[in-house]
C-alpha atoms as a PDB file:
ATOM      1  CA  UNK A   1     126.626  30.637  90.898  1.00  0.00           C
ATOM      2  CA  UNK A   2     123.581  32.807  89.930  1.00  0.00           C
ATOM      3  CA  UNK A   3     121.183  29.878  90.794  1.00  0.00           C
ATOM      4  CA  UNK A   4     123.308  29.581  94.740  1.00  0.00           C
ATOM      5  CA  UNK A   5     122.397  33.455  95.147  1.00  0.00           C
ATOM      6  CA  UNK A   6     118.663  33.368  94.526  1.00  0.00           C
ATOM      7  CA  UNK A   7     118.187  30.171  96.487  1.00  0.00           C
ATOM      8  CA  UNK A   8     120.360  32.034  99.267  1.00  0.00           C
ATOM      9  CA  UNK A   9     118.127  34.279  98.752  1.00  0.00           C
ATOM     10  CA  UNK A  10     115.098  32.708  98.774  1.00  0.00           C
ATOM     11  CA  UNK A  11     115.583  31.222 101.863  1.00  0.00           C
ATOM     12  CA  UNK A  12     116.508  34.590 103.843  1.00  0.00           C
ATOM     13  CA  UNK A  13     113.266  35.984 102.738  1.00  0.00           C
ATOM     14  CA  UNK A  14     111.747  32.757 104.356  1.00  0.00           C
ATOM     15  CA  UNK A  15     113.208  32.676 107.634  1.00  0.00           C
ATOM     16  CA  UNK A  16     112.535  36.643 107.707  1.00  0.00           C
ATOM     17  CA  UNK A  17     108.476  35.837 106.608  1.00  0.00           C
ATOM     18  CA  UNK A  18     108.748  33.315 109.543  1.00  0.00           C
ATOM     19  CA  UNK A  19     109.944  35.201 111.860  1.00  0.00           C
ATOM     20  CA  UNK A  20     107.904  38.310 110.896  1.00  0.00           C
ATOM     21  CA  UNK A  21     104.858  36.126 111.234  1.00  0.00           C
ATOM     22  CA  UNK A  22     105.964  34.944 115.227  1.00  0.00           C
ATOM     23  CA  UNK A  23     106.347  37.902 116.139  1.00  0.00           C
ATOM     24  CA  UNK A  24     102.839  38.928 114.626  1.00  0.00           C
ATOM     25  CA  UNK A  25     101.236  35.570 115.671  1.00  0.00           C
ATOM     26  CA  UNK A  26     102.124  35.326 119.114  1.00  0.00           C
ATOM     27  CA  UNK A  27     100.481  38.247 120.528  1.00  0.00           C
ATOM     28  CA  UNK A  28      97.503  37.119 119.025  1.00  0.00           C
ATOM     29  CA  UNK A  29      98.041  33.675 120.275  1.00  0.00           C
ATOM     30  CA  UNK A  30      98.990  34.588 123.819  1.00  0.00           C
ATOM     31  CA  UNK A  31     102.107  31.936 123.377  1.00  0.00           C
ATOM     32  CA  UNK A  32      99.396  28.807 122.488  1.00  0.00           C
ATOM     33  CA  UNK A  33     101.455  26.086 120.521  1.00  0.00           C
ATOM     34  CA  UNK A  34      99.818  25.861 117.408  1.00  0.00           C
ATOM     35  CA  UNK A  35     101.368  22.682 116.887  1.00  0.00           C
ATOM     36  CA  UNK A  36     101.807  21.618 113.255  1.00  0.00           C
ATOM     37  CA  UNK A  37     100.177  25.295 112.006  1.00  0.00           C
ATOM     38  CA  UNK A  38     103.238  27.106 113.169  1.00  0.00           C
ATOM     39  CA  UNK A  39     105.304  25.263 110.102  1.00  0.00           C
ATOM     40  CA  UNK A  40     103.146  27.140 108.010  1.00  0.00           C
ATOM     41  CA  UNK A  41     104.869  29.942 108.937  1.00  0.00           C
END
């Protein structure tokens, strides 16, 4: 049970670093598709 609550976790604070860095990234990028770079984030 404790391991199910820090994968759950883990993977909010992913999809919240993702979508942190969109929002960051595409003002910079003007909306250019990075392609394969945006799965780095």
């Amino acid at each position: 049970m404790l391991q199910d609550l820090v994968v759950a976790a883990t993977n909010e604070a992913i999809r919240s670093a993702q979508d942190l860095a969109q929002k960051k990234l595409g003002g910079v990028t003007g909306g250019l598709d990075l392609g394969g770079l945006s799965g780095l984030f």
